[in-house]
PDB file of N, CA and C in Angstrom:
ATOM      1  N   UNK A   1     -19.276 -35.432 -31.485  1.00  0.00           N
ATOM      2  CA  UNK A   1     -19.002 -34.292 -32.336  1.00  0.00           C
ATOM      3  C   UNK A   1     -18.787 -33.054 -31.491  1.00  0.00           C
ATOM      4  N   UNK A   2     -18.148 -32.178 -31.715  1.00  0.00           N
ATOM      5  CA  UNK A   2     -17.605 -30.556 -31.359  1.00  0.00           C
ATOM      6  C   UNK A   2     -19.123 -29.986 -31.834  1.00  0.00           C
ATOM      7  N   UNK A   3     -19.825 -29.689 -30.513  1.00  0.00           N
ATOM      8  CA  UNK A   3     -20.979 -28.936 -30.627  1.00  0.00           C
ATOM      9  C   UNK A   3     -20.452 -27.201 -30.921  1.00  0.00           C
ATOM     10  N   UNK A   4     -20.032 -26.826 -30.529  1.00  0.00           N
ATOM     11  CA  UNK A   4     -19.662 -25.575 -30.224  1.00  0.00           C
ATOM     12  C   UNK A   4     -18.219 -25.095 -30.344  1.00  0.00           C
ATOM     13  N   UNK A   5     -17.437 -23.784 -29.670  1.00  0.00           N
ATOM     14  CA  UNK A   5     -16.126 -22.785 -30.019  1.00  0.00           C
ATOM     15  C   UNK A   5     -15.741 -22.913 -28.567  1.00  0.00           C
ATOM     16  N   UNK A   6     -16.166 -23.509 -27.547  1.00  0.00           N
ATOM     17  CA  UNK A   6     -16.591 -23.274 -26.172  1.00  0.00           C
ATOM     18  C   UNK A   6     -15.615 -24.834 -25.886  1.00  0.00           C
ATOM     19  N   UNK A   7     -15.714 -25.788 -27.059  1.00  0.00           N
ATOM     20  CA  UNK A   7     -14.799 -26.962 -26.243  1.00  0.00           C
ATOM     21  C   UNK A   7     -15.994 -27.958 -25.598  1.00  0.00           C
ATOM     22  N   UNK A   8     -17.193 -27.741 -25.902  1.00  0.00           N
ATOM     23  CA  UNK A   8     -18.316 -28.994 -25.634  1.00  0.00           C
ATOM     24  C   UNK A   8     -18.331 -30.183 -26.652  1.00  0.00           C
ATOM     25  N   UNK A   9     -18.696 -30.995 -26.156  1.00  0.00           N
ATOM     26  CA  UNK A   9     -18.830 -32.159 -26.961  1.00  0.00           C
ATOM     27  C   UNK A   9     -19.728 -33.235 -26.440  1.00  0.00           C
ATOM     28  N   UNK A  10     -20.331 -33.062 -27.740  1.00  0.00           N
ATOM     29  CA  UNK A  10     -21.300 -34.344 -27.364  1.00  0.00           C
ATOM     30  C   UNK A  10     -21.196 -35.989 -28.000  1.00  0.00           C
ATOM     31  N   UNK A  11     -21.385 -37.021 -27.293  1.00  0.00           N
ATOM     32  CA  UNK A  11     -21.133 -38.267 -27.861  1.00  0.00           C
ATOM     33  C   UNK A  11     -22.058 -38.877 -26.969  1.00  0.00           C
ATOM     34  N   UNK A  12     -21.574 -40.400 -26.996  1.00  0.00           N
ATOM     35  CA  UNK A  12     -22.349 -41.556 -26.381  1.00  0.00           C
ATOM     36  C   UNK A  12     -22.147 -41.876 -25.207  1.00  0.00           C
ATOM     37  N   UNK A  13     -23.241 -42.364 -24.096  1.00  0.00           N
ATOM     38  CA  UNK A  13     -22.403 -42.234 -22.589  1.00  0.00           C
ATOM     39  C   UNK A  13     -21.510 -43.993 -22.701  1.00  0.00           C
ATOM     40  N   UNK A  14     -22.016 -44.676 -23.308  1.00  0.00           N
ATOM     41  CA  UNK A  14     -21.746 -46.029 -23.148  1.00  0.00           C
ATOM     42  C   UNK A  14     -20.062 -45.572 -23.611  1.00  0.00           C
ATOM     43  N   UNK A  15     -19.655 -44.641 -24.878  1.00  0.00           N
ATOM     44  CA  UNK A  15     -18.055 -44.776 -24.973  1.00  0.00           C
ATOM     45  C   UNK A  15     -17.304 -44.100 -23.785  1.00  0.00           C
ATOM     46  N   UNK A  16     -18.306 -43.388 -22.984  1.00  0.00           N
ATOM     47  CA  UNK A  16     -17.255 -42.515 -21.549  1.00  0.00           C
ATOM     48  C   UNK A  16     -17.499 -43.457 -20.719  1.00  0.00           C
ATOM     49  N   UNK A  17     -18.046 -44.133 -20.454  1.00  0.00           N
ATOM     50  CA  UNK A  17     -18.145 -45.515 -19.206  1.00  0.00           C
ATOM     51  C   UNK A  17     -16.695 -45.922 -19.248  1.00  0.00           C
ATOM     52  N   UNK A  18     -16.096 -45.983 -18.563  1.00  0.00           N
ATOM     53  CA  UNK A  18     -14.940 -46.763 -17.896  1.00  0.00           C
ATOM     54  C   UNK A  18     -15.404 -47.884 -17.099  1.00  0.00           C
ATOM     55  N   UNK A  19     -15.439 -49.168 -17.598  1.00  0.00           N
ATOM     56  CA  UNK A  19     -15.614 -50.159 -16.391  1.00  0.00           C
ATOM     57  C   UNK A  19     -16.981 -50.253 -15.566  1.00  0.00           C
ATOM     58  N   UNK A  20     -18.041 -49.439 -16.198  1.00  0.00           N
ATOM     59  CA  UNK A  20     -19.031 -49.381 -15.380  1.00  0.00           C
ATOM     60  C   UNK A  20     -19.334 -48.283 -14.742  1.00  0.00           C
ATOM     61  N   UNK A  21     -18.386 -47.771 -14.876  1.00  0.00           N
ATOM     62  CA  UNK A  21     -18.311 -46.459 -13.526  1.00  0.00           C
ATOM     63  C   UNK A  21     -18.436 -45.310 -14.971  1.00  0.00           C
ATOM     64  N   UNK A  22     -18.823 -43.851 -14.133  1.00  0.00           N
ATOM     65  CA  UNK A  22     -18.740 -43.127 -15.149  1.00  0.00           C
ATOM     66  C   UNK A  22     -17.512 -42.055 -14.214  1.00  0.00           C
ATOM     67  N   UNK A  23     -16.907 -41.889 -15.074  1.00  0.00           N
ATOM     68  CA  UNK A  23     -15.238 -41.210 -14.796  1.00  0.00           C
ATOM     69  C   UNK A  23     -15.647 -39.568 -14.921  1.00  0.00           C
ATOM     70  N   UNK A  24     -15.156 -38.521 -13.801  1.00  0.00           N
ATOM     71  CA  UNK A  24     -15.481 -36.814 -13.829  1.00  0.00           C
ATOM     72  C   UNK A  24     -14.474 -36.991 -15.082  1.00  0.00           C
ATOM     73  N   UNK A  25     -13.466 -37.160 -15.737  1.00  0.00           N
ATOM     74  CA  UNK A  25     -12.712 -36.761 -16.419  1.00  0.00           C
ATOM     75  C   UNK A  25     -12.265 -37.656 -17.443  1.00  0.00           C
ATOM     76  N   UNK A  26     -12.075 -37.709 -19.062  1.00  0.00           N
ATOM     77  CA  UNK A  26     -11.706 -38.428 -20.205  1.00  0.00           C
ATOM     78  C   UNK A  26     -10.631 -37.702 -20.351  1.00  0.00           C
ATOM     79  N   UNK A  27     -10.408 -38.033 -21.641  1.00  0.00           N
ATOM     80  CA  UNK A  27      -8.808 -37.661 -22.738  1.00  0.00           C
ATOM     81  C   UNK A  27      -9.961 -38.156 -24.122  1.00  0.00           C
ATOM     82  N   UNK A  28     -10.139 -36.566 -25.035  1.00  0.00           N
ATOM     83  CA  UNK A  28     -10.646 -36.694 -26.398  1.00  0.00           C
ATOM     84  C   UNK A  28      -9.731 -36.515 -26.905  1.00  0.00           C
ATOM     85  N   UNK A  29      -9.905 -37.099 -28.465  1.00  0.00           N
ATOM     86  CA  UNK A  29      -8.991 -36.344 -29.565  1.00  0.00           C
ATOM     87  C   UNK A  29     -10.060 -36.621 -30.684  1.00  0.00           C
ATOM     88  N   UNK A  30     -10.467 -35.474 -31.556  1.00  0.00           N
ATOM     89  CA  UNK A  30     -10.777 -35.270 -32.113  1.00  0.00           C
ATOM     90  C   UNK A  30     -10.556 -35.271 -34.104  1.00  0.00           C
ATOM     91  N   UNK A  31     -11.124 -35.654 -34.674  1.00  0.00           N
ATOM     92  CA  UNK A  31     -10.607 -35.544 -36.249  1.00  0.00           C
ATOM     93  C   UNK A  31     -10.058 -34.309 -36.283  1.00  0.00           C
ATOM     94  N   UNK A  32      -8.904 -34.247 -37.112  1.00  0.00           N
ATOM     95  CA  UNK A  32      -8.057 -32.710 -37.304  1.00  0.00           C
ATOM     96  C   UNK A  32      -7.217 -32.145 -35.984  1.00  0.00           C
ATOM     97  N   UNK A  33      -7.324 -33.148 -35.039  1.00  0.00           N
ATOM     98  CA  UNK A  33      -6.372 -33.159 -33.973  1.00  0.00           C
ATOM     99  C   UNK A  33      -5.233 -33.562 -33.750  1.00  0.00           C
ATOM    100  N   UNK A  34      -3.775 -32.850 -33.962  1.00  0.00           N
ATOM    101  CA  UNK A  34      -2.594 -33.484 -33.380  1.00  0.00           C
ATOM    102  C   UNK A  34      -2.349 -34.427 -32.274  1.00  0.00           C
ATOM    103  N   UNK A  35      -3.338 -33.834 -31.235  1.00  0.00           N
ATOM    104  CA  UNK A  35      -2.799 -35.059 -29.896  1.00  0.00           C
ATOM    105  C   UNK A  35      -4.564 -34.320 -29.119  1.00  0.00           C
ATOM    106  N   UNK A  36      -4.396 -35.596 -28.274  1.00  0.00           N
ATOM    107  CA  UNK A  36      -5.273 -35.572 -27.171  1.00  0.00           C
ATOM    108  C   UNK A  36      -5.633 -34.120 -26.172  1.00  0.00           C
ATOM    109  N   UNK A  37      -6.765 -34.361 -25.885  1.00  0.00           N
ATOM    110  CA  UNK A  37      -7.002 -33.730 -24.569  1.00  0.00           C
ATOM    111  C   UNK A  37      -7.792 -33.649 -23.223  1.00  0.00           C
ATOM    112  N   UNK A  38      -7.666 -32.961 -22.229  1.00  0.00           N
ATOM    113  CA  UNK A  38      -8.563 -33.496 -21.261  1.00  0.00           C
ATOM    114  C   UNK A  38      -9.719 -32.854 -21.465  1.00  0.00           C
ATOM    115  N   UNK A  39     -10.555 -33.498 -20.935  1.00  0.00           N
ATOM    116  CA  UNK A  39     -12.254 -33.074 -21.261  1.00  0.00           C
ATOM    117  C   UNK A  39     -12.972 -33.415 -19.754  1.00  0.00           C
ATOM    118  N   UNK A  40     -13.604 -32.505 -19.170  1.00  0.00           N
ATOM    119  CA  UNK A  40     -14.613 -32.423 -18.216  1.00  0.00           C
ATOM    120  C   UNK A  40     -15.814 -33.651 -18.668  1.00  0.00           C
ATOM    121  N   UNK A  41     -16.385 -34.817 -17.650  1.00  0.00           N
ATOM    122  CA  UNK A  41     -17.699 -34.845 -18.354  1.00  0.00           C
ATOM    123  C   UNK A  41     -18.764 -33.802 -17.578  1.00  0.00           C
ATOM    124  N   UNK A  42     -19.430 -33.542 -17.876  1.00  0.00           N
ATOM    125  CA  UNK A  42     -20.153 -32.108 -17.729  1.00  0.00           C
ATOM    126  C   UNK A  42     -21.592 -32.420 -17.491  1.00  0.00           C
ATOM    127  N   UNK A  43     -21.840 -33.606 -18.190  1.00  0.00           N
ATOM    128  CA  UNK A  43     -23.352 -34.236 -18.279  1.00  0.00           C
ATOM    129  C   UNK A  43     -23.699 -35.464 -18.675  1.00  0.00           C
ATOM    130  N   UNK A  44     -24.602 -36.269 -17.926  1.00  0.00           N
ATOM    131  CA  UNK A  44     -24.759 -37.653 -19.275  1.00  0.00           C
ATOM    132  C   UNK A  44     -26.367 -38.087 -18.689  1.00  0.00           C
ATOM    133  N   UNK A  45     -26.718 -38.544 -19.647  1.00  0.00           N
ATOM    134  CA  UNK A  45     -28.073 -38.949 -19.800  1.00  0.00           C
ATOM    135  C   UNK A  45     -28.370 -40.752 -20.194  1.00  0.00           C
ATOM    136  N   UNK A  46     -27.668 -41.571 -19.460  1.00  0.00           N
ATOM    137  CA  UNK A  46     -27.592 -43.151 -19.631  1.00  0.00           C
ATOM    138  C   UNK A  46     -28.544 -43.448 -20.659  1.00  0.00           C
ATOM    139  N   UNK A  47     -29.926 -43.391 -20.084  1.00  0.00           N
ATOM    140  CA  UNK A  47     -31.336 -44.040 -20.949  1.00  0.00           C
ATOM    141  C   UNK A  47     -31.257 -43.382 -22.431  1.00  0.00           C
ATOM    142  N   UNK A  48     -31.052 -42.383 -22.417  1.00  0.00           N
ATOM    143  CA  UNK A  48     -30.853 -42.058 -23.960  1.00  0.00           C
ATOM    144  C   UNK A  48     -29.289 -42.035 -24.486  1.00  0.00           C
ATOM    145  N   UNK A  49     -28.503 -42.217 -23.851  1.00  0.00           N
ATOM    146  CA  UNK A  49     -27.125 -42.604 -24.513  1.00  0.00           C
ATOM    147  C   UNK A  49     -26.377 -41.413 -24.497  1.00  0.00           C
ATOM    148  N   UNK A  50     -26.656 -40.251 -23.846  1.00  0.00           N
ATOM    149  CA  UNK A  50     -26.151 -39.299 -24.345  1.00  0.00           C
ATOM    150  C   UNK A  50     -25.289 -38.953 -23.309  1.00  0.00           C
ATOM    151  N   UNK A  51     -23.514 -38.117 -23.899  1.00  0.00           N
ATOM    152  CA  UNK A  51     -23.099 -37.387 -22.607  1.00  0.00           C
ATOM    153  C   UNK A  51     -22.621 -36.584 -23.115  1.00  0.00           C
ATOM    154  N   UNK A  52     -22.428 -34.958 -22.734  1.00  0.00           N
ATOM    155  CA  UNK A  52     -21.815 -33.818 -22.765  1.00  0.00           C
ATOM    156  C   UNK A  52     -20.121 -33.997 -21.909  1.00  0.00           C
ATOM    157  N   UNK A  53     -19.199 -33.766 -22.575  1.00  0.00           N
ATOM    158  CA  UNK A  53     -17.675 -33.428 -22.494  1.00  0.00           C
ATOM    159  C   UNK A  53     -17.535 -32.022 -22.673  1.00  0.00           C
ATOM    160  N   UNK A  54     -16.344 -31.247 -22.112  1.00  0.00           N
ATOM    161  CA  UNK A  54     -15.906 -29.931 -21.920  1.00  0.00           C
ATOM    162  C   UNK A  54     -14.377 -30.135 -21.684  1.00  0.00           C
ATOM    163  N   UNK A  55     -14.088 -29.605 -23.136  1.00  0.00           N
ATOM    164  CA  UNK A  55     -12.507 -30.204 -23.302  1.00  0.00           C
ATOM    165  C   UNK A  55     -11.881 -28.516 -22.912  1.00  0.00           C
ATOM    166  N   UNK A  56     -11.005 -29.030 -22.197  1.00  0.00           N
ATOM    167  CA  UNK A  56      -9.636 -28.337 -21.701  1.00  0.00           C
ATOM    168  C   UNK A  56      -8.309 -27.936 -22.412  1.00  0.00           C
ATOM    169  N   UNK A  57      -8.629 -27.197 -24.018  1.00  0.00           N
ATOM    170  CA  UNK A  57      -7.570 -26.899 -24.525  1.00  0.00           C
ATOM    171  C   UNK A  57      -7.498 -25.423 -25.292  1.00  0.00           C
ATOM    172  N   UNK A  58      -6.640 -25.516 -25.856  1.00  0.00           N
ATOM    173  CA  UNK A  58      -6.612 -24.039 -26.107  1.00  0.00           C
ATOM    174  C   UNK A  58      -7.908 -24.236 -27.260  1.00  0.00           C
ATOM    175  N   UNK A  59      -8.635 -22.786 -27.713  1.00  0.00           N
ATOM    176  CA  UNK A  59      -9.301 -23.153 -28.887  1.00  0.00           C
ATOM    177  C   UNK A  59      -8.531 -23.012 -30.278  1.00  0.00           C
ATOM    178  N   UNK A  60      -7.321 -22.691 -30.167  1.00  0.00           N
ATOM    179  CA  UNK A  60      -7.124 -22.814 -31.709  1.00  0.00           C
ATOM    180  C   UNK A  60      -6.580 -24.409 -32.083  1.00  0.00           C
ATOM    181  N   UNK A  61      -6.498 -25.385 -31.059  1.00  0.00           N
ATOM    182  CA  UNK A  61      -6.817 -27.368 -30.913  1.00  0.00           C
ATOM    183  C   UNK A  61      -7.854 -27.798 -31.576  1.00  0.00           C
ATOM    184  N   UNK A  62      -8.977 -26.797 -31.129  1.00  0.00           N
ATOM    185  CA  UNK A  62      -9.995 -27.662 -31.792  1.00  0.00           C
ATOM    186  C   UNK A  62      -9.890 -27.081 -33.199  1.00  0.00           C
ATOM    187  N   UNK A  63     -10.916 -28.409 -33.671  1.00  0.00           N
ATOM    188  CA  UNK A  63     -11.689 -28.631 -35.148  1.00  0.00           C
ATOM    189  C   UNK A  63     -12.723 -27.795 -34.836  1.00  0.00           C
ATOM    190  N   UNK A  64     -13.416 -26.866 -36.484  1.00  0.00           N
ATOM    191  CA  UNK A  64     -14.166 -26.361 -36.276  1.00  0.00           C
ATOM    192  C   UNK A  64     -15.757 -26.946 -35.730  1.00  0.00           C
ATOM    193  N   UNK A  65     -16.860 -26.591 -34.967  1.00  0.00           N
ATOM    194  CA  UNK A  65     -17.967 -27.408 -34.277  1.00  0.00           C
ATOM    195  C   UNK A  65     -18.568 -28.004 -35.403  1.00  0.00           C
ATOM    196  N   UNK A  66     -19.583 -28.587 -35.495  1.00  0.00           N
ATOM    197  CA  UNK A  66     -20.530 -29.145 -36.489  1.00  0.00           C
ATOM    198  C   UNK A  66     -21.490 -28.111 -36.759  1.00  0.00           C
ATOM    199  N   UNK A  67     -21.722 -27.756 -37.963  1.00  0.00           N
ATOM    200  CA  UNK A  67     -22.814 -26.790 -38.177  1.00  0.00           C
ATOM    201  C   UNK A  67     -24.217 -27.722 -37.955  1.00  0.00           C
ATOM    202  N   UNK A  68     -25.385 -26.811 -36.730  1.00  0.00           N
ATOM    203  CA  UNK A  68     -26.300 -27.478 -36.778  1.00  0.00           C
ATOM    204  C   UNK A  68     -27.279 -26.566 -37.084  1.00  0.00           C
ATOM    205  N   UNK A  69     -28.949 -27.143 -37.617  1.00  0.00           N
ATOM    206  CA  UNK A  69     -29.173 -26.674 -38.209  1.00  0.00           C
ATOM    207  C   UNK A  69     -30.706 -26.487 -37.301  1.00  0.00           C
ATOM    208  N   UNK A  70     -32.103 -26.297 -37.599  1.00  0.00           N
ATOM    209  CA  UNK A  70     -33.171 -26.226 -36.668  1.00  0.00           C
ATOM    210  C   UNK A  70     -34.307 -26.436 -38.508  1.00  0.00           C
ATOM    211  N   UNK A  71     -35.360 -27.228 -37.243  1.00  0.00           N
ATOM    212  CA  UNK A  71     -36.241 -27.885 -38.557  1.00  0.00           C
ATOM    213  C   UNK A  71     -36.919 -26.638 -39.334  1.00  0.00           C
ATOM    214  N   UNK A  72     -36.741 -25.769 -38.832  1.00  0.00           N
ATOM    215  CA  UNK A  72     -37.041 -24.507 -39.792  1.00  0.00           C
ATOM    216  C   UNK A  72     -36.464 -24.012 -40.379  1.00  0.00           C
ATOM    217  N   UNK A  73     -35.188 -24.420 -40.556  1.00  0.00           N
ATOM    218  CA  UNK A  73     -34.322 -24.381 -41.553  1.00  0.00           C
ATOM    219  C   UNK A  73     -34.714 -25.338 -43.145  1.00  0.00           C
ATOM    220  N   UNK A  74     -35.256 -26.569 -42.497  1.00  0.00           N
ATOM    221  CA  UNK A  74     -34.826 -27.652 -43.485  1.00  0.00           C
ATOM    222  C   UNK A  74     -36.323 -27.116 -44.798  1.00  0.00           C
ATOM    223  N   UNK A  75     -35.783 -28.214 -45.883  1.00  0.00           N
ATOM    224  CA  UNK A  75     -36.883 -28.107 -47.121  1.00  0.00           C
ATOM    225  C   UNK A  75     -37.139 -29.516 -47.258  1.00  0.00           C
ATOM    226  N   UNK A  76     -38.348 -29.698 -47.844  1.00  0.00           N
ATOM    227  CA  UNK A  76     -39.130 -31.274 -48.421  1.00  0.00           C
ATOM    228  C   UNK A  76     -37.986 -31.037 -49.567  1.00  0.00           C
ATOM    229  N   UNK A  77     -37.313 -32.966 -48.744  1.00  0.00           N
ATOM    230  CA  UNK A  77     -36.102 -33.776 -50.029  1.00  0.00           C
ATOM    231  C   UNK A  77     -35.001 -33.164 -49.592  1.00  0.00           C
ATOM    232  N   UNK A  78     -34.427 -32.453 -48.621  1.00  0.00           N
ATOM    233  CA  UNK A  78     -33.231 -31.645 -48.694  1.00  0.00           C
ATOM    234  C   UNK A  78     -32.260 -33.707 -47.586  1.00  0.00           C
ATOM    235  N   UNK A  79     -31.488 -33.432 -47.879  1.00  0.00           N
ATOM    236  CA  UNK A  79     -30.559 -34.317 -46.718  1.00  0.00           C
ATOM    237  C   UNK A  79     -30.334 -33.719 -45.945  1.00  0.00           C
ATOM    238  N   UNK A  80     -30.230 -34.924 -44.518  1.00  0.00           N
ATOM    239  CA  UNK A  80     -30.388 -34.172 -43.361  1.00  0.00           C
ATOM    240  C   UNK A  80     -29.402 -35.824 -42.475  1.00  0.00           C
ATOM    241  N   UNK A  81     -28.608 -35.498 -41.640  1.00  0.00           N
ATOM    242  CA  UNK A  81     -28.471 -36.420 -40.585  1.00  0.00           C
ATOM    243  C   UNK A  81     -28.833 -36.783 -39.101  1.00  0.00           C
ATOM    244  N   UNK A  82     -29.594 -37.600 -38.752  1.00  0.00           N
ATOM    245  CA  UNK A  82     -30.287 -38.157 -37.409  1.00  0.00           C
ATOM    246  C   UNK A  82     -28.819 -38.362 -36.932  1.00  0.00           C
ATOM    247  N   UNK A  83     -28.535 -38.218 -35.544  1.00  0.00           N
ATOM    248  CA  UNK A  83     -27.943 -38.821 -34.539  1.00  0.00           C
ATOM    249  C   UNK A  83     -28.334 -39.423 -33.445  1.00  0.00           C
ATOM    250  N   UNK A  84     -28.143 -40.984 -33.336  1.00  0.00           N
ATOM    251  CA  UNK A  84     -28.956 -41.567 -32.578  1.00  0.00           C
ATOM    252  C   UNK A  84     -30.088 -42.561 -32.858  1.00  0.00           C
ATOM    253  N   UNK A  85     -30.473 -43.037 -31.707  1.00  0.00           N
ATOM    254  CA  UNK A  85     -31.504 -44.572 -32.085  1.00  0.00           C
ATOM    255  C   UNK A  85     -32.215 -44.013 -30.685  1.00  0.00           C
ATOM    256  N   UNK A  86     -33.173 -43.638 -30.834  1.00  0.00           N
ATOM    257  CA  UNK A  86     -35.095 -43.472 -30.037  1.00  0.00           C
ATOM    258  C   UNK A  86     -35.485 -44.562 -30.110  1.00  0.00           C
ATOM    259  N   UNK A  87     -35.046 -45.382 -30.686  1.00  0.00           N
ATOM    260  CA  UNK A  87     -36.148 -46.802 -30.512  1.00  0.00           C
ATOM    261  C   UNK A  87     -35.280 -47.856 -29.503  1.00  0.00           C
ATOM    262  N   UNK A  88     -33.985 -47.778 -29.474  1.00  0.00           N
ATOM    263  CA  UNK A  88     -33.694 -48.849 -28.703  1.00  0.00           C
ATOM    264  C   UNK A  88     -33.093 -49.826 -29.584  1.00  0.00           C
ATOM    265  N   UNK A  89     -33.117 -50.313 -30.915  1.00  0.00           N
ATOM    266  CA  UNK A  89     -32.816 -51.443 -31.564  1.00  0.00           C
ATOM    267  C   UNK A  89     -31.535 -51.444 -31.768  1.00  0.00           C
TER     268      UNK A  89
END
């Protein structure tokens, strides 16, 4: 997902693995995207799955970020979405 206005992105490191290897540089395209682009990887965290991308395009390319929210935001019963598996299964 488009964390931010900045062109970060966060996803899974296992989909930026190339072959085993982890690659300085992808090609994202995003929902609400005409065409591709290049993206920095910027960060990745294997054991928890996680990697930070830093796409290389103009910002009026991107889709707007994901609104996120902080648990002091939330209410008892409101919906909410987890990203991710902590357990491993």
């Amino acid at each position: 997902f488009l964390y931010d206005y900045e062109g970060h992105v966060v996803t899974n490191c296992h989909v930026v693995l190339a072959g085993g290897r982890m690659p300085s540089k992808v090609m994202v395209k995003l929902q609400g995207m005409a065409e591709a682009c290049e993206a920095k990887v910027v960060g990745v965290e294997p054991e928890k799955d996680l990697a930070v991308l830093k796409m290389n395009c103009a910002q009026a390319m991107l889709p707007d970020p994901l609104d996120i929210g902080t648990s002091n935001d939330l209410q008892v019963g409101q919906s909410v979405v987890a990203i991710g598996n902590p357990f491993g299964l």
